[in-house]
N, C-alpha and C. Protein backbone atom coordinates (compact mmCIF):
# COMPACT_ATOMS: atom_id res chain seq x y z
N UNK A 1 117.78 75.92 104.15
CA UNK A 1 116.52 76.60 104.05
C UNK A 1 116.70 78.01 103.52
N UNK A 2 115.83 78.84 102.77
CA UNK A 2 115.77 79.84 102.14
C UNK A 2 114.10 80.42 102.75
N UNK A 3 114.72 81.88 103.36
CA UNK A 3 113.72 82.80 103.82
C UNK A 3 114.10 83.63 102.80
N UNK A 4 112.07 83.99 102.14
CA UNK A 4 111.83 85.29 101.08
C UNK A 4 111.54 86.27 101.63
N UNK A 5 111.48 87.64 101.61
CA UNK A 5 110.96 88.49 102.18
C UNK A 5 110.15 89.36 101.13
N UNK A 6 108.80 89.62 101.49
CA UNK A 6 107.77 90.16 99.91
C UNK A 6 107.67 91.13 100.21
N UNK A 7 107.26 92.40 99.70
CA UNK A 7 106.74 93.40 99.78
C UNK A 7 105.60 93.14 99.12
N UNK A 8 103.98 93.80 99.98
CA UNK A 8 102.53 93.31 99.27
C UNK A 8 102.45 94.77 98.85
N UNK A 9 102.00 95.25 97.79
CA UNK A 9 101.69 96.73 97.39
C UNK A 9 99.82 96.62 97.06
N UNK A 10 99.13 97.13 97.89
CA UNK A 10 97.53 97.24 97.34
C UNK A 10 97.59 97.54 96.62
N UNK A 11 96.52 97.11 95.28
CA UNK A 11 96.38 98.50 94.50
C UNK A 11 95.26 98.18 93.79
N UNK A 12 94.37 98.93 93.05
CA UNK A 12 93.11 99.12 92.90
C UNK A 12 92.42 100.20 94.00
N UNK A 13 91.35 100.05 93.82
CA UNK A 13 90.18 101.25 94.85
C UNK A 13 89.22 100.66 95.28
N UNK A 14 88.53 101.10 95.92
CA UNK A 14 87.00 100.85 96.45
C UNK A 14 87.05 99.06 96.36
N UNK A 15 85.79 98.59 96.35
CA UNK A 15 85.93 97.42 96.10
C UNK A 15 86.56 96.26 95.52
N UNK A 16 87.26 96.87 93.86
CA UNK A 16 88.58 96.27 93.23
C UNK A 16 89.97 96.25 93.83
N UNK A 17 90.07 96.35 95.15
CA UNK A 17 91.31 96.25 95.14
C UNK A 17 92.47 94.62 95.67
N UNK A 18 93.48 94.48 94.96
CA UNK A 18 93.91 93.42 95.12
C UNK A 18 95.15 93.54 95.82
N UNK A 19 96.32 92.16 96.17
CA UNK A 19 97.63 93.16 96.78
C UNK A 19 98.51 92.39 95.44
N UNK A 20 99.52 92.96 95.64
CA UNK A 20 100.46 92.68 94.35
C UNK A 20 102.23 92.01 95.27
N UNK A 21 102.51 91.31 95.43
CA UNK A 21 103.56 90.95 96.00
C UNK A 21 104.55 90.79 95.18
N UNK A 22 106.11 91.32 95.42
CA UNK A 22 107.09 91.15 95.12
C UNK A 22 108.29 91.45 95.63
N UNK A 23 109.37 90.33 95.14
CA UNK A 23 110.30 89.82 96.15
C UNK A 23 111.42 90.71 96.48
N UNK A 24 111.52 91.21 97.43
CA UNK A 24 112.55 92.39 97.90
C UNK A 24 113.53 91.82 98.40
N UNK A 25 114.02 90.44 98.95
CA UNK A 25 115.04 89.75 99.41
C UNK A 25 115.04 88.36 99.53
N UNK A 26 116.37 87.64 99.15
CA UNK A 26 116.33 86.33 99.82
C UNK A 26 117.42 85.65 100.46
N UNK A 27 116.81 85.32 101.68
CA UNK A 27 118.14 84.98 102.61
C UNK A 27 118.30 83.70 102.90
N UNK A 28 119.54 83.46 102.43
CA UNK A 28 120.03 82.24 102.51
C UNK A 28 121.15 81.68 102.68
N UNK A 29 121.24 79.73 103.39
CA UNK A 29 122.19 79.58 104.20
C UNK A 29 122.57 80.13 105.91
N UNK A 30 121.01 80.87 106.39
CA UNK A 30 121.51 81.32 107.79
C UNK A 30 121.00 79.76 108.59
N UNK A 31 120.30 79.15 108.23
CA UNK A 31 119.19 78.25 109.33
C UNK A 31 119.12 76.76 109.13
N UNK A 32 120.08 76.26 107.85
CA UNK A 32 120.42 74.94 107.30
C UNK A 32 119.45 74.28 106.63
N UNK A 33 119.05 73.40 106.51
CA UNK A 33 117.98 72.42 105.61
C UNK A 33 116.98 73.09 105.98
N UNK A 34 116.29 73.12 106.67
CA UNK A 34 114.67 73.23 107.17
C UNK A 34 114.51 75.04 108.08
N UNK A 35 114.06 75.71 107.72
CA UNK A 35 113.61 76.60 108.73
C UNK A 35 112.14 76.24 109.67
N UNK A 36 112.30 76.68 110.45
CA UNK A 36 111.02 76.54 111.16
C UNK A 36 110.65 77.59 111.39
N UNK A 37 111.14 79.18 111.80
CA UNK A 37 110.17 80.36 111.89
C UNK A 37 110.93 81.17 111.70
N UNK A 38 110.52 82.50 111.57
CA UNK A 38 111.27 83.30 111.61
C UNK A 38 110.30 85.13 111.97
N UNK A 39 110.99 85.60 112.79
CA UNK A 39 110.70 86.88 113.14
C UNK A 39 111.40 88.36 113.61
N UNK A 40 110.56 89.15 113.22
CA UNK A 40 111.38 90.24 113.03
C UNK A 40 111.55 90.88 114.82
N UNK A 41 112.56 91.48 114.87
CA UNK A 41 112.48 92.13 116.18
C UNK A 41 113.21 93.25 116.30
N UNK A 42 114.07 94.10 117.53
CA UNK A 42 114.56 94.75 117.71
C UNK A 42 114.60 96.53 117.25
N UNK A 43 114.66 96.95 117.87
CA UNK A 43 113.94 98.57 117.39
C UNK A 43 112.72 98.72 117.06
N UNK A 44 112.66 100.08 116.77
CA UNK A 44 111.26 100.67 116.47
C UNK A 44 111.02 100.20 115.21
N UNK A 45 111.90 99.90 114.63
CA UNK A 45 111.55 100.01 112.97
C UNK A 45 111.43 98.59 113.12
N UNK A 46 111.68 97.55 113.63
CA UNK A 46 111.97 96.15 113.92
C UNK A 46 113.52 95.95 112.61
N UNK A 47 114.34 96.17 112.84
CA UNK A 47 115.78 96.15 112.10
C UNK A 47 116.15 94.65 112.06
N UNK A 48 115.79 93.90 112.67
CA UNK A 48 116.76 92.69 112.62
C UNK A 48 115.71 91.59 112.64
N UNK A 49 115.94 90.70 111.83
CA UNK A 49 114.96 89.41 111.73
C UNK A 49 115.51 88.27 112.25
N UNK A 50 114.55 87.04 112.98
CA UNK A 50 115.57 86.01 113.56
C UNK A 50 115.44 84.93 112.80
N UNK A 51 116.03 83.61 112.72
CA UNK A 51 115.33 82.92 111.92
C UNK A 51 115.72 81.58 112.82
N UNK A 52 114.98 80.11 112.80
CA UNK A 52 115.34 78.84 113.28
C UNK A 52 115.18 77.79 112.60
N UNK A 53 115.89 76.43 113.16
CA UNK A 53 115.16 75.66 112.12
C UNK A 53 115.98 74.09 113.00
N UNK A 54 115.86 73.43 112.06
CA UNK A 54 116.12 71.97 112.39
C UNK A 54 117.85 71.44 112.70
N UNK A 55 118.54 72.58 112.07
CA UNK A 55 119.63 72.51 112.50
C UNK A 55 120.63 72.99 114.14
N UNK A 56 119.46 73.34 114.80
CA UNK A 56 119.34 74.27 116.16
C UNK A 56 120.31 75.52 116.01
N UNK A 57 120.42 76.34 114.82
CA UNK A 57 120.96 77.16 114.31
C UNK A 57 119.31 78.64 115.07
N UNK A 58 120.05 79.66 115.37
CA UNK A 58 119.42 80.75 115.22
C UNK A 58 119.90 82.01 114.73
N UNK A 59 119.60 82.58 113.73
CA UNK A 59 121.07 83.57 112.51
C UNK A 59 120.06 84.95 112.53
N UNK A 60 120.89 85.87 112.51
CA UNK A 60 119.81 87.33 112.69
C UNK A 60 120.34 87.94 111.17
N UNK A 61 119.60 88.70 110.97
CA UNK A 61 119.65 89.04 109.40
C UNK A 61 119.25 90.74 109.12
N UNK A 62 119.68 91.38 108.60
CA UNK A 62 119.07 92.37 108.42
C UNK A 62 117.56 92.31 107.77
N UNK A 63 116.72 93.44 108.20
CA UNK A 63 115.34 93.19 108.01
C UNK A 63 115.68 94.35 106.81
N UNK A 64 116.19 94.81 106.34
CA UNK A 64 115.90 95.89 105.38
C UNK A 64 116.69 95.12 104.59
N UNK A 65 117.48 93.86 103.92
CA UNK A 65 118.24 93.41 102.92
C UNK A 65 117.50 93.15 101.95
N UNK A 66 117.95 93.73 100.98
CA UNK A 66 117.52 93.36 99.44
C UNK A 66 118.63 92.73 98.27
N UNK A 67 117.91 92.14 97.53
CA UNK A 67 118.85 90.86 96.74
C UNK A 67 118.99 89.83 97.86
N UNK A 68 119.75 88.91 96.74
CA UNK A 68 120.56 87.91 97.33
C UNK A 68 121.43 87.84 98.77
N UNK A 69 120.94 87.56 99.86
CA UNK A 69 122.24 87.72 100.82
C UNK A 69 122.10 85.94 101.27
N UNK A 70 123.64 85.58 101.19
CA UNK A 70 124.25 84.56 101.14
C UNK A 70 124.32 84.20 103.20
N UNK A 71 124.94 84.74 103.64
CA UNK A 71 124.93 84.67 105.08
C UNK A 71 124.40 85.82 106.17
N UNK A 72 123.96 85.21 107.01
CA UNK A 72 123.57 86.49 108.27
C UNK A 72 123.95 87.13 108.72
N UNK A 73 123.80 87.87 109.33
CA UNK A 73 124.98 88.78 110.14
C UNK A 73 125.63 88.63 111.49
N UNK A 74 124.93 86.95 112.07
CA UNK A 74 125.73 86.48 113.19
C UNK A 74 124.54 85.35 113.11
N UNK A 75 125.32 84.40 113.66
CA UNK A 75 124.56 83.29 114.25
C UNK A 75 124.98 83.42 115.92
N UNK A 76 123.41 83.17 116.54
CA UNK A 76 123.14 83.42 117.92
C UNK A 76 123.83 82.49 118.30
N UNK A 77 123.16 80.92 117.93
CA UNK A 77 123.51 79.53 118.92
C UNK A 77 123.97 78.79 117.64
N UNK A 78 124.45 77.52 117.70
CA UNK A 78 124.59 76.96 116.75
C UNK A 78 124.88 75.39 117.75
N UNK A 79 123.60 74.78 117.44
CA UNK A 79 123.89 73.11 118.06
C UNK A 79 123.24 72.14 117.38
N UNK A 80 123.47 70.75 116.54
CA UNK A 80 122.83 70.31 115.74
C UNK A 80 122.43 69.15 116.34
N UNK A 81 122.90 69.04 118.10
CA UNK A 81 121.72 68.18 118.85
C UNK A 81 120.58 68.61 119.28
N UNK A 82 120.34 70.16 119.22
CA UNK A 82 119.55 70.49 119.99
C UNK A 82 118.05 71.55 118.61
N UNK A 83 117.79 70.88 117.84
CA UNK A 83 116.80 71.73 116.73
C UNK A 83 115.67 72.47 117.06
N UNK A 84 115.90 73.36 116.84
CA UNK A 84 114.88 74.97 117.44
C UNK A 84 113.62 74.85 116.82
N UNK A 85 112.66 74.59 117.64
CA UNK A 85 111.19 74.19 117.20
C UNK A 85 109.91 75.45 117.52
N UNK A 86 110.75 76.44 118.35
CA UNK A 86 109.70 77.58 118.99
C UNK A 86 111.04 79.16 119.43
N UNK A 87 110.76 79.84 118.99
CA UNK A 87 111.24 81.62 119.38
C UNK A 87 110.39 82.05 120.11
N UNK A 88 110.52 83.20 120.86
CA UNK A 88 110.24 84.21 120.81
C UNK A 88 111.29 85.20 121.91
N UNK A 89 110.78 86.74 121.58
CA UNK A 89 111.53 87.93 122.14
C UNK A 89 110.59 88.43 122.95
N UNK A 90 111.10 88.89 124.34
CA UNK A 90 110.51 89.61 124.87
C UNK A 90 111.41 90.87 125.36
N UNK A 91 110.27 92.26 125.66
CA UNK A 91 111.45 93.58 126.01
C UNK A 91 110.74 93.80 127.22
N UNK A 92 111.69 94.32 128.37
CA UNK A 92 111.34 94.76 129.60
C UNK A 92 112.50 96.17 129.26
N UNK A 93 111.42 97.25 129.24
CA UNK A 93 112.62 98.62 129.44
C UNK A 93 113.47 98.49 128.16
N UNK A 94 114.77 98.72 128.26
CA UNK A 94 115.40 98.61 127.09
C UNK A 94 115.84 97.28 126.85
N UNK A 95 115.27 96.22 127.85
CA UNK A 95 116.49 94.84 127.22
C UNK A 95 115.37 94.00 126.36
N UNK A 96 115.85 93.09 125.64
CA UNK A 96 115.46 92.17 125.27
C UNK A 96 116.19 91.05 125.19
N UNK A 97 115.25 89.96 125.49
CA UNK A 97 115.96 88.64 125.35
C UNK A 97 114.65 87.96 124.32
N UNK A 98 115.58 86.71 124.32
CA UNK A 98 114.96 85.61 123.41
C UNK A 98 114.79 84.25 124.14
N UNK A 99 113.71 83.25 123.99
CA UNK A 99 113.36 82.20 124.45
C UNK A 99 113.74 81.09 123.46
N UNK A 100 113.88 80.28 123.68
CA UNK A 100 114.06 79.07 122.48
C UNK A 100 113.34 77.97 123.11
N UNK A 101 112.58 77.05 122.36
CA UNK A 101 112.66 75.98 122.69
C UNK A 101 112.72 74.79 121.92
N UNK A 102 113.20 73.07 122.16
CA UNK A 102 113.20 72.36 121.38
C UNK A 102 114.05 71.41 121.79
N UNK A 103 114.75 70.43 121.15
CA UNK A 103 115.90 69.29 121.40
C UNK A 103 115.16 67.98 121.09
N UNK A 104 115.77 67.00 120.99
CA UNK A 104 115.23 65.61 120.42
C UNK A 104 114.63 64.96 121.22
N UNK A 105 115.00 64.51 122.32
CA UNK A 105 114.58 63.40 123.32
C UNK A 105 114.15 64.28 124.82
N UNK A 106 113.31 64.42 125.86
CA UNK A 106 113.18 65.13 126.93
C UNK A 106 113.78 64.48 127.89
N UNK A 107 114.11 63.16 128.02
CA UNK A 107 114.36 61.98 129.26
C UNK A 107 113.43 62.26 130.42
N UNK A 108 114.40 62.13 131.73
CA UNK A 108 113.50 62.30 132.98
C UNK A 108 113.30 64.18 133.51
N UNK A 109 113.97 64.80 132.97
CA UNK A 109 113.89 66.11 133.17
C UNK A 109 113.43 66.97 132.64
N UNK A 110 113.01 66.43 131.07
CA UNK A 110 112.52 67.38 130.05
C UNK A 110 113.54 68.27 128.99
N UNK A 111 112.86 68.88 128.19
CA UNK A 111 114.05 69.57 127.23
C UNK A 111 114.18 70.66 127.71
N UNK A 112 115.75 71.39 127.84
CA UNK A 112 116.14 72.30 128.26
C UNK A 112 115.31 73.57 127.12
N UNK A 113 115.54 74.80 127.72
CA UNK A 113 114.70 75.77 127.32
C UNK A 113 116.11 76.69 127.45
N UNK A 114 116.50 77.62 126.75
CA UNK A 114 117.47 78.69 126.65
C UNK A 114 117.38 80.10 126.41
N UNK A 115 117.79 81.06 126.83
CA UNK A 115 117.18 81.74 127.35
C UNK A 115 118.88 83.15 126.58
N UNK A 116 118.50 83.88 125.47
CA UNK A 116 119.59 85.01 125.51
C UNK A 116 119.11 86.60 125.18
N UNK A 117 119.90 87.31 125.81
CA UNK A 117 120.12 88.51 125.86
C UNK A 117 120.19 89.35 124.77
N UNK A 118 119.83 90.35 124.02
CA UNK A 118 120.11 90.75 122.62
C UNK A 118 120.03 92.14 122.77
């Protein structure tokens, strides 16, 4: 899977105005065949983007990369029984963690849910 990242620039005035998009990065090879989401998090500026997908891969990326970047700057989890169907981050104070959820089959217990620190 291949995540683009656009920059939209308005431009026009008053009533004419339109947005103009163009491509400031593309990241690829963090999330395998299929992505399924991806979001930005961490700091004020939000610095680091997450991404998931069908390979139960989750790869963090710089949010300010421009051009071509070939790999991430870490992969979180990496399990190709278990394919990441839902993120999210939450911050209490200074921590943040991340939620995942997803996996193939639930059986009698349901699909595990995972839970990391960042």
């Amino acid at each position: 899977g291949r995540v683009i990242l656009w920059y939209l620039q308005n431009v026009g005035t008053g009533n004419s105005t339109s947005l103009r998009p163009s491509v400031v990065s593309i990241l690829d090879g963090g999330s395998g065949r299929q992505v399924f989401g991806a979001k930005y998090c961490c700091g004020k500026n939000e610095d680091l983007l997450l991404t998931w997908g069908i390979e139960g891969k989750v790869s963090v990326w710089d949010s300010y990369s421009v051009g071509e970047v070939m790999s991430p700057i870490c992969t979180l989890t990496s399990n190709t029984e278990y394919p990441i169907f839902a993120l999210d981050v939450t911050q209490t104070g200074a921590k943040q963690s991340i939620a995942v959820g997803g996996g193939k089959e639930g059986g009698f217990l349901g699909v595990a849910a995972y839970l990391y620190d960042i």
